[in-house]
Protein backbone atom coordinates (compact mmCIF):
# COMPACT_ATOMS: atom_id res chain seq x y z
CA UNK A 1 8.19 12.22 22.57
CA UNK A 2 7.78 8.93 20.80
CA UNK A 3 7.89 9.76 17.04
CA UNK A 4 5.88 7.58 14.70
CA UNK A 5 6.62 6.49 11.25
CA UNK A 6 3.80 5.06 8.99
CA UNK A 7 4.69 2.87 5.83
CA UNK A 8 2.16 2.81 3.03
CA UNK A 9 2.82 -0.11 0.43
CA UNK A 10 3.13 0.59 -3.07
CA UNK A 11 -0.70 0.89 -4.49
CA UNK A 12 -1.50 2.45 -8.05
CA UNK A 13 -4.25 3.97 -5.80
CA UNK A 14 -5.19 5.11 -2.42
CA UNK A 15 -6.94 1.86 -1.03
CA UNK A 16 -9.36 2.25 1.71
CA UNK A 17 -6.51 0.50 3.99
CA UNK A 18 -3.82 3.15 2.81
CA UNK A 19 -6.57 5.96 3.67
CA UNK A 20 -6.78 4.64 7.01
CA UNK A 21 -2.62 4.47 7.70
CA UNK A 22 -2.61 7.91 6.35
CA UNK A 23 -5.00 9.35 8.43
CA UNK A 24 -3.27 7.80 11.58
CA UNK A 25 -0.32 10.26 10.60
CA UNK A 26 -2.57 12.62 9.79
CA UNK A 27 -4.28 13.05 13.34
CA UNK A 28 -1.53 12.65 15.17
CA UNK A 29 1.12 15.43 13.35
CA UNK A 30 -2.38 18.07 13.47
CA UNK A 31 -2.09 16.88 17.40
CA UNK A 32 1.60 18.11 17.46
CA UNK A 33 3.30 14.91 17.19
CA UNK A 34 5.96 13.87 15.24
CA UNK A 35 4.40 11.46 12.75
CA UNK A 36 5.48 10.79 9.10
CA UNK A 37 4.39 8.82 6.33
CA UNK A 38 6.60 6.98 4.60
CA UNK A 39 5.35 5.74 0.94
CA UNK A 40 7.66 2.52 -0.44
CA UNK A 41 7.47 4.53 -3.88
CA UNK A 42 7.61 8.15 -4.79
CA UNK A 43 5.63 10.09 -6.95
CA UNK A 44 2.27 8.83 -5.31
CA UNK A 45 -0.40 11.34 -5.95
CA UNK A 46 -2.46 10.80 -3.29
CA UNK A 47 -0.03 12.07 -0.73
CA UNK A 48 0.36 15.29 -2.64
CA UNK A 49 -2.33 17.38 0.05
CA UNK A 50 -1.06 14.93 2.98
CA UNK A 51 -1.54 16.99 6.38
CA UNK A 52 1.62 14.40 7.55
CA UNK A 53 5.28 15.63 5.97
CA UNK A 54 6.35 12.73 3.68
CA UNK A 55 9.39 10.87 4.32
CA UNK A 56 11.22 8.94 1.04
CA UNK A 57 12.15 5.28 2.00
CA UNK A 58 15.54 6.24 1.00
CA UNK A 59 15.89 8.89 3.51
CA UNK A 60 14.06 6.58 6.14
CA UNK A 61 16.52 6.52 9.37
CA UNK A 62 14.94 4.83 12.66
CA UNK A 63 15.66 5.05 16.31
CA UNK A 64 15.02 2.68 19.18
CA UNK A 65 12.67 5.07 20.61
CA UNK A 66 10.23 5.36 16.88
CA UNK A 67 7.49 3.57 16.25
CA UNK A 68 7.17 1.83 12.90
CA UNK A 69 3.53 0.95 11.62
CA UNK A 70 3.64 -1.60 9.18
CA UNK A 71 0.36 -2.99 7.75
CA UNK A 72 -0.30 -6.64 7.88
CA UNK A 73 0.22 -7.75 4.34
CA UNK A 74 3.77 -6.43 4.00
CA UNK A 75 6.03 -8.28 6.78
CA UNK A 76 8.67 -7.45 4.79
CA UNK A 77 8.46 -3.98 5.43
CA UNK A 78 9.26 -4.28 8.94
CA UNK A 79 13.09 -4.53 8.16
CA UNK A 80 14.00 -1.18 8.91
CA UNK A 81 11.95 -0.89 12.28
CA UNK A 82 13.76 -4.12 13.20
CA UNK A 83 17.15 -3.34 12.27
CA UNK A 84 16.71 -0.10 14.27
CA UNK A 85 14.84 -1.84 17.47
CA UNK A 86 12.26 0.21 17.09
CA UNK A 87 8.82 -0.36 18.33
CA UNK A 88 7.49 -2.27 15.25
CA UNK A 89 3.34 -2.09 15.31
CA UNK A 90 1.71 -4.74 12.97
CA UNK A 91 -1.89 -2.62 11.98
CA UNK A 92 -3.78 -6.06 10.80
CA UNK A 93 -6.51 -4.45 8.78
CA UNK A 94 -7.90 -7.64 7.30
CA UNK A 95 -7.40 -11.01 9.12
CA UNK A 96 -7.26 -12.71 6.07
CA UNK A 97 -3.65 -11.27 5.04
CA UNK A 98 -2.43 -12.08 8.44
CA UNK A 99 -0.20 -14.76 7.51
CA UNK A 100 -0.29 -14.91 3.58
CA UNK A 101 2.44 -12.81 3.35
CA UNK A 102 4.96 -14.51 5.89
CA UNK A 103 8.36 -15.53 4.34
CA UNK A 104 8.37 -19.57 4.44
CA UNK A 105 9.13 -20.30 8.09
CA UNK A 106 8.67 -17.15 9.53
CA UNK A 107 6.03 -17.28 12.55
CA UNK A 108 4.49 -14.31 13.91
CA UNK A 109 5.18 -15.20 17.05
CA UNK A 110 8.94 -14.91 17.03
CA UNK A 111 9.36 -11.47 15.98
CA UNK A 112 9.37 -8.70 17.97
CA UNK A 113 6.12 -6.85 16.92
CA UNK A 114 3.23 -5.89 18.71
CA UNK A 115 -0.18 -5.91 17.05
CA UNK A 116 -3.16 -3.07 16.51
CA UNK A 117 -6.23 -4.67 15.36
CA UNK A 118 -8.83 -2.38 13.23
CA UNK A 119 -12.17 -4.64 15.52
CA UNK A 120 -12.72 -6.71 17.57
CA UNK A 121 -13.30 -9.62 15.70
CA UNK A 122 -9.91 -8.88 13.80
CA UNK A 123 -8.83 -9.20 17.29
CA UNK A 124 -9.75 -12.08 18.41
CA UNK A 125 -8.80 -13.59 15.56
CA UNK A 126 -5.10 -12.65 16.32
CA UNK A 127 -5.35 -13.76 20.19
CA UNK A 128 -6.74 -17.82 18.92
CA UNK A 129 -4.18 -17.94 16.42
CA UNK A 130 -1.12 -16.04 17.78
CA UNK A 131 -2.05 -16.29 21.12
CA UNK A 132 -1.12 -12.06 21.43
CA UNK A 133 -4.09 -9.44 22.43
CA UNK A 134 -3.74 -6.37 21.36
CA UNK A 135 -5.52 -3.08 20.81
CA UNK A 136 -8.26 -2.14 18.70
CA UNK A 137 -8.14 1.02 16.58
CA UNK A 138 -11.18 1.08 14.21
CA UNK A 139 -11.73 3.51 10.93
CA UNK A 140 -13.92 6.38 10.72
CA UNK A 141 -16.82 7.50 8.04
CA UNK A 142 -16.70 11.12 7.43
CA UNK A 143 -20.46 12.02 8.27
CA UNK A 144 -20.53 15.92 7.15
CA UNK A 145 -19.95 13.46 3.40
CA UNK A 146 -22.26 10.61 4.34
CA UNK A 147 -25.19 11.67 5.79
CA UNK A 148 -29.04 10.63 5.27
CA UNK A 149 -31.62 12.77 3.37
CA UNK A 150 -34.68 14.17 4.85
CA UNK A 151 -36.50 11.85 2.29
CA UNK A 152 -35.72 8.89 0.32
CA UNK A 153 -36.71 9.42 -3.26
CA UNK A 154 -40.29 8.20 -4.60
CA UNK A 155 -40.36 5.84 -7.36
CA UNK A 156 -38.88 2.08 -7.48
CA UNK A 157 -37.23 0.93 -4.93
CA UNK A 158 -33.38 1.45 -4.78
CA UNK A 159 -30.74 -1.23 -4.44
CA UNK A 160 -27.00 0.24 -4.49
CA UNK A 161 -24.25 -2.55 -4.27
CA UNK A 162 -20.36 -3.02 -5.13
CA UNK A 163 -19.69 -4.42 -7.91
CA UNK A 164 -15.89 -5.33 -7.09
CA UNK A 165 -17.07 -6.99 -3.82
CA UNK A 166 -17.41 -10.39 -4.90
CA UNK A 167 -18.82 -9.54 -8.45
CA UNK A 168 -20.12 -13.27 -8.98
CA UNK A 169 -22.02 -13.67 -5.86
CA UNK A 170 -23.59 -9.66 -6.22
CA UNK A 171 -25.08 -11.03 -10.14
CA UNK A 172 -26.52 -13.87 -8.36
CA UNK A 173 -28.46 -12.29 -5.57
CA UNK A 174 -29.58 -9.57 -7.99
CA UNK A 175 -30.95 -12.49 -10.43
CA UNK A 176 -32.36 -14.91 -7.49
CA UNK A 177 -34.01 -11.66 -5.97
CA UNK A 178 -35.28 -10.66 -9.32
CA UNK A 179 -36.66 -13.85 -10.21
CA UNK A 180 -38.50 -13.68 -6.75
CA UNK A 181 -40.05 -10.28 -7.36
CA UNK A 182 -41.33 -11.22 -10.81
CA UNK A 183 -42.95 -14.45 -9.30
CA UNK A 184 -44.67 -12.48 -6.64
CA UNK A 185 -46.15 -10.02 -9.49
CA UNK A 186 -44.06 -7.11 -7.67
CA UNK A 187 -42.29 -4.21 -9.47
CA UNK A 188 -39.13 -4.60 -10.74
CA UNK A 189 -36.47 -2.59 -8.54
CA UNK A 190 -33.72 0.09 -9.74
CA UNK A 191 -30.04 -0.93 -8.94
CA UNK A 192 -27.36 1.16 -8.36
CA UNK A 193 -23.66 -0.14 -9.09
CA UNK A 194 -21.52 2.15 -6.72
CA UNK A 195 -18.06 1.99 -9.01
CA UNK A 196 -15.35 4.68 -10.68
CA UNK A 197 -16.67 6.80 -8.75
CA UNK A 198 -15.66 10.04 -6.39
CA UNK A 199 -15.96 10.48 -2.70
CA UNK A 200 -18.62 12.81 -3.52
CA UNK A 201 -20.51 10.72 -5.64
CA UNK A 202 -20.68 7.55 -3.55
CA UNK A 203 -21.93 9.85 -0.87
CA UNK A 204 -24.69 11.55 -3.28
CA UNK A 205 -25.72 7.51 -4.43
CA UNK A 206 -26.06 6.21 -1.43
CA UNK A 207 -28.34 9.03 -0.38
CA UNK A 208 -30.30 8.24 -3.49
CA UNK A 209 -30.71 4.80 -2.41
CA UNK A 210 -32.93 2.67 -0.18
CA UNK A 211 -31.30 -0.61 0.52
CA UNK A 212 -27.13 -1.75 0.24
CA UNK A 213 -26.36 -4.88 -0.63
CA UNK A 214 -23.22 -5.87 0.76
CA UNK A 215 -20.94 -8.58 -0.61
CA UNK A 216 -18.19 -8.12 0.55
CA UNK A 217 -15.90 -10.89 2.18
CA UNK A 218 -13.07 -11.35 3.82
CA UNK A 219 -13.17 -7.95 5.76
CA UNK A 220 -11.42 -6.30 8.71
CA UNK A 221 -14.15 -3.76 9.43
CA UNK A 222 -16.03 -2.61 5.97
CA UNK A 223 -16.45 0.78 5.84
CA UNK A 224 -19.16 0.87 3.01
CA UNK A 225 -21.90 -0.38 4.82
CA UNK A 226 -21.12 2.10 7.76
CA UNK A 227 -21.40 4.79 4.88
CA UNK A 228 -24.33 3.53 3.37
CA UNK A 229 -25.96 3.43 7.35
CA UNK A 230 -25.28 6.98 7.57
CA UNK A 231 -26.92 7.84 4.61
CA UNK A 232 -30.13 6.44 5.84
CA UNK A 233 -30.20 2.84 4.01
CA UNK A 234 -30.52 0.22 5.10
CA UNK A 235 -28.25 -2.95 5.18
CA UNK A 236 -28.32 -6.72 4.03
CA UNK A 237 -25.96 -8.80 3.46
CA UNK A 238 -22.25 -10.19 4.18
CA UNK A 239 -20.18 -9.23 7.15
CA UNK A 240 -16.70 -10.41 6.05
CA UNK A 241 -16.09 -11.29 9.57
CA UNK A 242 -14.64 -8.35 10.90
CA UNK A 243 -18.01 -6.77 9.75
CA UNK A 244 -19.81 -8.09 12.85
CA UNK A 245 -17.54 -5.74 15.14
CA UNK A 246 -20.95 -3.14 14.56
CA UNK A 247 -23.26 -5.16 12.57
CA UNK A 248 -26.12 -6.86 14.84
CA UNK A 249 -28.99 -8.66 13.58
CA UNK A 250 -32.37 -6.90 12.74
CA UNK A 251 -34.13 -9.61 10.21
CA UNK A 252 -36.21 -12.79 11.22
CA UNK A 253 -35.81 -13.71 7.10
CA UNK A 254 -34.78 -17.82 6.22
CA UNK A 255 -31.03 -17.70 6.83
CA UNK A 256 -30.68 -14.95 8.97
CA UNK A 257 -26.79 -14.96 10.34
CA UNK A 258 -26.25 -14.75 14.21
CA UNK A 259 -22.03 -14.94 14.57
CA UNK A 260 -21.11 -18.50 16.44
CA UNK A 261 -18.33 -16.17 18.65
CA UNK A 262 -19.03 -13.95 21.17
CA UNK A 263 -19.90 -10.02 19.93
CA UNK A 264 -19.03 -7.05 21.99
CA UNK A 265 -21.26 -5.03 24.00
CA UNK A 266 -22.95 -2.17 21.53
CA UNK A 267 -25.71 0.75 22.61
CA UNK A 268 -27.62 0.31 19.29
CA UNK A 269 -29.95 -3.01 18.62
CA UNK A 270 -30.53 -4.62 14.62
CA UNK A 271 -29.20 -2.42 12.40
CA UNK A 272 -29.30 -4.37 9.32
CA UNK A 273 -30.47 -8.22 7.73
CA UNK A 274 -27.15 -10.16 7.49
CA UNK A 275 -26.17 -13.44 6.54
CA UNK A 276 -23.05 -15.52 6.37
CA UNK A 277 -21.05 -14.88 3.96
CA UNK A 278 -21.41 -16.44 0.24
CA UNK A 279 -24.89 -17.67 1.16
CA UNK A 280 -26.52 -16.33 -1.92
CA UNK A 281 -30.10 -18.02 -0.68
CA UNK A 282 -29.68 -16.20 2.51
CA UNK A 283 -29.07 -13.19 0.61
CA UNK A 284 -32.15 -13.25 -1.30
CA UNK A 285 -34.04 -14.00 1.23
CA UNK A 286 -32.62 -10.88 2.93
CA UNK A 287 -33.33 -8.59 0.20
CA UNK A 288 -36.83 -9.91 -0.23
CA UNK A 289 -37.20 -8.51 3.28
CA UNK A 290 -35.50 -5.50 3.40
CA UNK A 291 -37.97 -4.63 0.62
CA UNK A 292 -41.07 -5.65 1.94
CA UNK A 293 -39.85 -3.22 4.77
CA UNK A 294 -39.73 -0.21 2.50
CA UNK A 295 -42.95 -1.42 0.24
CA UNK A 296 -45.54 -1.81 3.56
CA UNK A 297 -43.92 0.59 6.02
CA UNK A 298 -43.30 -2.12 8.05
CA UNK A 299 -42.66 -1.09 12.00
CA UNK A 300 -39.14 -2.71 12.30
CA UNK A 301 -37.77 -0.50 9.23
CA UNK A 302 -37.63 3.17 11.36
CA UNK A 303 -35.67 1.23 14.90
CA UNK A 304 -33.38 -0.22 12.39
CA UNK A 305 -32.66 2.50 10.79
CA UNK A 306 -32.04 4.66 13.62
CA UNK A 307 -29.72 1.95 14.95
CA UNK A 308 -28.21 2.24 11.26
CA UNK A 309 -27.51 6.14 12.37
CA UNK A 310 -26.63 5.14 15.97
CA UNK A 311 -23.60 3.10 14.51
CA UNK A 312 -22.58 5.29 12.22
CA UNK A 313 -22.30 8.04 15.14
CA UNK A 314 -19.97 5.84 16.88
CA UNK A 315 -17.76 5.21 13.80
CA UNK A 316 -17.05 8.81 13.12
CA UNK A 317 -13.94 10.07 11.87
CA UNK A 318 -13.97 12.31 14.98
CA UNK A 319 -14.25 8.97 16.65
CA UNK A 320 -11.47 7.51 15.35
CA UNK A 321 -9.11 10.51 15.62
CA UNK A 322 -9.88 10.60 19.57
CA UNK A 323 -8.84 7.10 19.65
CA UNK A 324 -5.68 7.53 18.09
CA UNK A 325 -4.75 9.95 19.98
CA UNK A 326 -5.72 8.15 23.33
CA UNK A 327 -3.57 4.95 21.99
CA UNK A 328 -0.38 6.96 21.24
CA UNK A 329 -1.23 8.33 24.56
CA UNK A 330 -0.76 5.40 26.01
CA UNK A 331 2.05 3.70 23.84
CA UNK A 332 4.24 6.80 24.70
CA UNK A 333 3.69 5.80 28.71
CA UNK A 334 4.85 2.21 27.80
């Protein structure tokens, strides 16, 4: 049996993109499989309850036969798996870092990788410029965590954003859409900045909250706004690209963002107001909706937030885990 071998850069902190590489190990060593993560430093303390055993990089020793995931920002780290011939899997969580970290004159192309794509727009993205298709293997939201309330809470309306996603562009929605609000004589709105905070508390805010404000760009497939979905807000804002694997189009608002490629096939409909990315205008405009919406009890607001729920079904962490498995599944055939 093909055993697997997952490096996880050196981070001060466990990243949403290390969670994801860990959890890879994760499901597949609970499945029975030999799978081991393989941090470039010791002493991380996030791997201290890993459910994968922990291999040092010192002690790392590869066979022709292993498979070595390397994420895409850290080329360098393929050394070992290359050295070895081993089956070297690029995981390209964020197109962006596809080629930024590329020794001078090295081309993707001429190595002997194959590539795992975390959506489908990450994936395409890798076929026009590479000219290599590859898999898809998208994250999962915990949903026992991230799960909407029987009721919103009463009072002003709630706006929960990310600070650290593009902190810049977030002030200047919040003041456009402020200035809006006081023009139109309308209450002024509470926000929520989601940061330094738990698992456990992001969960309990975005239950607390009516509408997330993404800003977030360049993304492989954002997870927050598949959290916030799940607990029963609903979306506006920036897809980061890779956002528009699940995010489809419920607002009619000035500046409304319909993607120029081709989206996959999806069972849910609108399931949030979304604009292209930086367009602060478009933004507003978004959030002036979203809250009209919640202020009238507008008729669109229930279909897109069950569509909301409907995507975060099919971004479960159960999901996710079955497709792993399936993939290895199929990689051990090759």
């Amino acid at each position: 049996m093909m055993r697997t071998f997952v490096f996880l850069p050196p981070v001060r902190r466990a990243t949403g993109g290390v969670a994801v590489l860990r959890t890879v190990a994760e499901v597949l060593a609970r499945a029975g499989r030999e799978a081991f993560l393989v941090p470039r430093e010791s002493g991380q303390a996030y791997l201290e309850d890993a459910a994968a055993p922990v291999v040092p990089w010192d002690a790392l020793s590869l066979s022709p036969g292993d498979c070595w995931l390397v994420p895409e920002g850290w080329p360098n780290a393929l050394a070992p798996g290359l050295a070895a011939k081993a089956r070297c899997l690029v995981y390209v969580q964020n197109w962006a870092y596809l080629f930024s970290a590329l020794p001078q004159g090295a081309d993707w192309r001429g190595l002997p990788v194959s590539f795992l794509a975390v959506s489908d727009p990450v994936r395409r993205y890798i076929l026009e410029t590479i000219g290599r298709d590859c898999p898809v293997l998208r994250p999962g939201i915990d949903l026992a965590r991230f799960a909407a309330p029987a009721k919103k809470p009463g009072g002003p309306l709630r706006v929960a954003f990310m600070p650290r996603k593009n902190k810049a562009l977030a002030e200047q929605i919040r003041d456009g859409f402020t200035a809006r609000r006081r023009g139109a004589g309308l209450s002024e709105v509470h926000w929520l900045a989601v940061e330094n905070m738990s698992q456990a508390e992001v969960a309990a805010a975005l239950s607390s909250a009516h509408v997330f404000l993404a800003t977030g760009f360049p993304e492989g497939c954002p997870l927050p706004p598949l959290e916030a979905m799940a607990s029963g807000c609903l979306c506006v804002g920036f897809g980061g690209f890779g956002g528009h694997d699940y995010m489809r189009q419920a607002g009619d608002f000035p500046g409304a963002y319909a993607p120029w490629w081709e989206l996959r096939d999806v069972p849910w409909g609108g399931n949030g107001l979304w604009c292209a990315d930086a367009d602060v205008a478009a933004a507003v405009n978004g959030l002036v909706q979203a809250a009209a919406w919640w202020e009238t009890g507008d008729a669109r607001l229930g279909p897109a937030l069950a569509a909301g729920q409907a995507t975060a079904r099919a971004c479960s962490a159960q999901a996710q885990s079955e497709a792993v498995l399936t993939l290895w599944e199929e990689m051990s055939r090759d």
